[in-house]
N, C-alpha and C. Protein backbone atom coordinates (compact mmCIF):
# COMPACT_ATOMS: atom_id res chain seq x y z
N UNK A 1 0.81 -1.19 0.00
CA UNK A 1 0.00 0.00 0.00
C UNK A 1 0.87 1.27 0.00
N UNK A 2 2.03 1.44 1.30
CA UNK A 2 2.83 2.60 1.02
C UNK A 2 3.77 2.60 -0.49
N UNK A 3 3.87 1.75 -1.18
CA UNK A 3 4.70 1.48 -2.32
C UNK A 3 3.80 2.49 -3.20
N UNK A 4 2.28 1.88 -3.37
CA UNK A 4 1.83 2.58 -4.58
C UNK A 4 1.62 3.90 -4.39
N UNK A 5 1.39 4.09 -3.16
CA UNK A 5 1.18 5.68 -2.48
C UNK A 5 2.38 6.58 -3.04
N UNK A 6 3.71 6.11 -2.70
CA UNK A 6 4.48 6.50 -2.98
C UNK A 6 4.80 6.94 -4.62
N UNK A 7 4.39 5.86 -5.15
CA UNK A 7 4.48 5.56 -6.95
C UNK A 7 3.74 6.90 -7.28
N UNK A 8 2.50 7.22 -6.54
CA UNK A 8 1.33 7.78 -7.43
C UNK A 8 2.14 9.55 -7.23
N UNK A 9 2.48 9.17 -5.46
CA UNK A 9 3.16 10.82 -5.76
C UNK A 9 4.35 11.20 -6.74
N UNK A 10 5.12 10.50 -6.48
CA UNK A 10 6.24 11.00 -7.03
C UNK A 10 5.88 11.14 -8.72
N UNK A 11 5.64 10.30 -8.96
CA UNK A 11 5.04 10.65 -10.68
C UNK A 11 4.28 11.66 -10.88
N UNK A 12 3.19 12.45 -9.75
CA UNK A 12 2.72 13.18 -9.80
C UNK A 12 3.38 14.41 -9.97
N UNK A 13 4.90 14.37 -9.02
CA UNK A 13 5.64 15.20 -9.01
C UNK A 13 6.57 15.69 -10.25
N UNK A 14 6.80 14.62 -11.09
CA UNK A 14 8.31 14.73 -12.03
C UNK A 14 7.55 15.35 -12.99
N UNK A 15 8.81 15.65 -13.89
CA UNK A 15 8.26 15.90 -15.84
C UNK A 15 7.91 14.40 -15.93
N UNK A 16 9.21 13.28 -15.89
CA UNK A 16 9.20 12.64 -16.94
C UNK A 16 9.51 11.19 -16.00
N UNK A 17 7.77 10.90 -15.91
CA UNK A 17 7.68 9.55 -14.71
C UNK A 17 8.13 8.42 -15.09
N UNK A 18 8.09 8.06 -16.66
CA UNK A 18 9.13 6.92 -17.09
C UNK A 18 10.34 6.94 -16.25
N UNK A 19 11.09 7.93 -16.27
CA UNK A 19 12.46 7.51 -15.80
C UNK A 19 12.78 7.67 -14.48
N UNK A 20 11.25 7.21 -13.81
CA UNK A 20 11.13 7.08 -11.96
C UNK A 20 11.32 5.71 -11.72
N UNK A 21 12.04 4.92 -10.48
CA UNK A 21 12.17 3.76 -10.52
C UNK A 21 12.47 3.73 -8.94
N UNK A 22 10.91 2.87 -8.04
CA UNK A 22 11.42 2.67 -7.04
C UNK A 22 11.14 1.05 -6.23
N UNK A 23 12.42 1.06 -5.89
CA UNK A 23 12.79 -0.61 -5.17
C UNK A 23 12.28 -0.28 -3.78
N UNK A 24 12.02 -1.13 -3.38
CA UNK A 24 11.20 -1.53 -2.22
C UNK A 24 11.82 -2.88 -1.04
N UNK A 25 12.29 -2.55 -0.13
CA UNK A 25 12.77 -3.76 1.00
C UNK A 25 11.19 -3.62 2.00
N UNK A 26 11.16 -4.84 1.96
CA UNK A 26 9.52 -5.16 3.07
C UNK A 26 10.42 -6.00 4.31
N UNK A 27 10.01 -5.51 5.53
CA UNK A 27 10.30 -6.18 6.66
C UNK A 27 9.20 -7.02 7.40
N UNK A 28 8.96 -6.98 8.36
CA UNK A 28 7.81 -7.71 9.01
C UNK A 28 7.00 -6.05 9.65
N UNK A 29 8.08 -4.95 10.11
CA UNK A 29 7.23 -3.72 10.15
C UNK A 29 7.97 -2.25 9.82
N UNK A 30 8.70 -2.46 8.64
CA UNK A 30 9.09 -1.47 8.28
C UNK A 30 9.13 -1.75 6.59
N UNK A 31 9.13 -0.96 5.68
CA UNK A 31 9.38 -0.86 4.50
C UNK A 31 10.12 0.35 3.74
N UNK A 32 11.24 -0.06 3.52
CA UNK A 32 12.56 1.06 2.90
C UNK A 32 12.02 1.28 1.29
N UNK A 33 12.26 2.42 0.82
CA UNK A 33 12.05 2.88 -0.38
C UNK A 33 12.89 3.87 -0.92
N UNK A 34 13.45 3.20 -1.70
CA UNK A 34 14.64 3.74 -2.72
C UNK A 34 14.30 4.43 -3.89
N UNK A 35 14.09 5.65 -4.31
CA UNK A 35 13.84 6.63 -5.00
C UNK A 35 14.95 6.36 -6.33
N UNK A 36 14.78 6.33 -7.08
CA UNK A 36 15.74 6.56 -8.51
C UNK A 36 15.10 7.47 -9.16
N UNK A 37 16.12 8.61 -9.35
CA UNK A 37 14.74 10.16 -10.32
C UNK A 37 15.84 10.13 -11.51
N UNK A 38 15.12 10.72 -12.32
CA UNK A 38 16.30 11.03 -13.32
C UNK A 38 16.78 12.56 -13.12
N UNK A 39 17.86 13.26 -13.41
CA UNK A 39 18.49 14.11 -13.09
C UNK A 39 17.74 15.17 -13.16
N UNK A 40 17.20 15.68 -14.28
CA UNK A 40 16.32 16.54 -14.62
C UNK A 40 14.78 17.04 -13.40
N UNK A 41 14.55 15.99 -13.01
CA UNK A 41 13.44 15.79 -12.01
C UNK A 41 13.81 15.92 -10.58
N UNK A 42 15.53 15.51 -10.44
CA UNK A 42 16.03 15.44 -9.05
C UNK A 42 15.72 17.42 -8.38
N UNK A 43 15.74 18.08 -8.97
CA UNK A 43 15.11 19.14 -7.97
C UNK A 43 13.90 19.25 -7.43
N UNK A 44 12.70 18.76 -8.69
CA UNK A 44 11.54 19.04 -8.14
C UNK A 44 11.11 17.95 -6.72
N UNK A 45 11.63 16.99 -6.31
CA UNK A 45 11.21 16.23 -6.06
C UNK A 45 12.02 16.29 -4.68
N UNK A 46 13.50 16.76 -4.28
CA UNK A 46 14.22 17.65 -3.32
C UNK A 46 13.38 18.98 -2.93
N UNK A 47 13.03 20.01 -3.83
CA UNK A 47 12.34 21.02 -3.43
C UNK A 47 13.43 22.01 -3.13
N UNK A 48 12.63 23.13 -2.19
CA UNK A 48 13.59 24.34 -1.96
C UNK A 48 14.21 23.77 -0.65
N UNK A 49 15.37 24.20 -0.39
CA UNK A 49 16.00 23.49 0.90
C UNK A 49 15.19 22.07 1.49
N UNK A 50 14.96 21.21 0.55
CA UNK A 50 14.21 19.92 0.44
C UNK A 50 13.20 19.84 1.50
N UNK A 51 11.87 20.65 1.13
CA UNK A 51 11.13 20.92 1.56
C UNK A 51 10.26 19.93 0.90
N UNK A 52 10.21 19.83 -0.40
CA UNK A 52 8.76 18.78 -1.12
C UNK A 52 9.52 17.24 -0.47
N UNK A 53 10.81 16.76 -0.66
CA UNK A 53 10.91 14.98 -0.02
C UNK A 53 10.84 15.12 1.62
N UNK A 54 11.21 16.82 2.28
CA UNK A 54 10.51 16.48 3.63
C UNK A 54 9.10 15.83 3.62
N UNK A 55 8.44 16.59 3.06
CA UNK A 55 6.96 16.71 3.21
C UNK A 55 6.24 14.95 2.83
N UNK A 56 6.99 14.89 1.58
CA UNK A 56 6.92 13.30 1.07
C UNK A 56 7.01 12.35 2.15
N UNK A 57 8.19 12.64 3.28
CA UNK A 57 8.29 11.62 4.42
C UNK A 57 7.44 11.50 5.25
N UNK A 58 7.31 12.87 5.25
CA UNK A 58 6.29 13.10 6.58
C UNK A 58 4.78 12.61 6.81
N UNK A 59 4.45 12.98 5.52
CA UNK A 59 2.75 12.43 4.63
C UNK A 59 2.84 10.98 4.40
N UNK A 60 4.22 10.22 3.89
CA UNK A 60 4.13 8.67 4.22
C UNK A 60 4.10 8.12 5.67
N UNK A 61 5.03 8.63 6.95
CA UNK A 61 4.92 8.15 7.98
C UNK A 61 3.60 8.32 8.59
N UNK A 62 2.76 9.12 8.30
CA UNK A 62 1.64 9.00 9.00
C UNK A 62 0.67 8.19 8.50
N UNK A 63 0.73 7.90 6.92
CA UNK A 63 0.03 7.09 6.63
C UNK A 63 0.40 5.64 7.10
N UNK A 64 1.75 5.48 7.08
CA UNK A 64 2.32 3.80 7.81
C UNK A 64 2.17 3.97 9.44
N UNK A 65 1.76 4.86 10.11
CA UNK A 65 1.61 4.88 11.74
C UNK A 65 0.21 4.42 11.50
N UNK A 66 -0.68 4.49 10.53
CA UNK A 66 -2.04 4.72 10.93
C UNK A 66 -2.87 2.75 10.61
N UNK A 67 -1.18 2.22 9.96
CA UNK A 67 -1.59 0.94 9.65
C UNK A 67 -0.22 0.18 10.49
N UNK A 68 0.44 0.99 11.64
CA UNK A 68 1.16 0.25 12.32
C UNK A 68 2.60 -0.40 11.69
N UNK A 69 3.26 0.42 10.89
CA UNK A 69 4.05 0.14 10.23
C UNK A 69 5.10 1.84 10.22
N UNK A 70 6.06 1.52 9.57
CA UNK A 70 7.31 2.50 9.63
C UNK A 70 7.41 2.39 8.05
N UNK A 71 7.99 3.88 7.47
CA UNK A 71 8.87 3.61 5.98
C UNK A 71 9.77 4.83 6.14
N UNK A 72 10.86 4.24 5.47
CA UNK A 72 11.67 5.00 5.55
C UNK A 72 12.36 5.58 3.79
N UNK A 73 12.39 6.43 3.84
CA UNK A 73 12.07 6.98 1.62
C UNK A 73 13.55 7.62 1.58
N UNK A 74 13.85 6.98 0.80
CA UNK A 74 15.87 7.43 0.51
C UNK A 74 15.82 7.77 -1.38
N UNK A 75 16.45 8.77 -1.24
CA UNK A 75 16.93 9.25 -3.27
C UNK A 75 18.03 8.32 -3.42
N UNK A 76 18.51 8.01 -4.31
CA UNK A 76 19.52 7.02 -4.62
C UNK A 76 20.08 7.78 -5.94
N UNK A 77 21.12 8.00 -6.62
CA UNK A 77 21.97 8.61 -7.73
C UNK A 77 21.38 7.58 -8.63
C-alpha cells in the first residue's frame, strides 16, 4: 500500500515519470524505499531546501503509523 502511495506521488511530481524507478525492501514492520529520479526531475522532487521529499516523508509516515508500520524513503543517484 505505502509502495503505490508512494508511486502515485512522485510521478505526480516529475516531468518525466518513465524515468522514476522505485525498489522496495519489506520487513515484518518497516518498508525502505529507494527513489531513482532522473536528473532533470532530481530538484523538483528535493524542493527548496528539500522541503517537497521532507513533506513526502512526513505524509508517508503518518500514513504507515495509521496501519502500524514504519517507511523510511531514501533518493539514490
Amino acid at each position: 500500500m505505502l509502495f503505490r502511495l508512494c508511486e502515485y506521488l512522485v510521478h505526480s511530481l516529475v516531468e518525466h515519470p518513465d524515468r522514476v524507478k522505485i525498489d522496495r525492501i519489506e520487513t515484518e514492520r518497516v518498508d525502505i524505499l529507494f527513489l531513482h529520479i532522473g536528473k532533470e526531475d532530481r530538484g523538483r522532487i528535493l524542493g527548496k531546501s528539500g522541503r517537497t521529499i521532507g513533506a513526502l516523508r512526513t505524509f508517508l509516515e503518518g500514513v504507515a503509523a495509521r496501519v502500524d508500520r514504519e517507511v523510511v524513503v531514501e533518493i539514490l543517484d
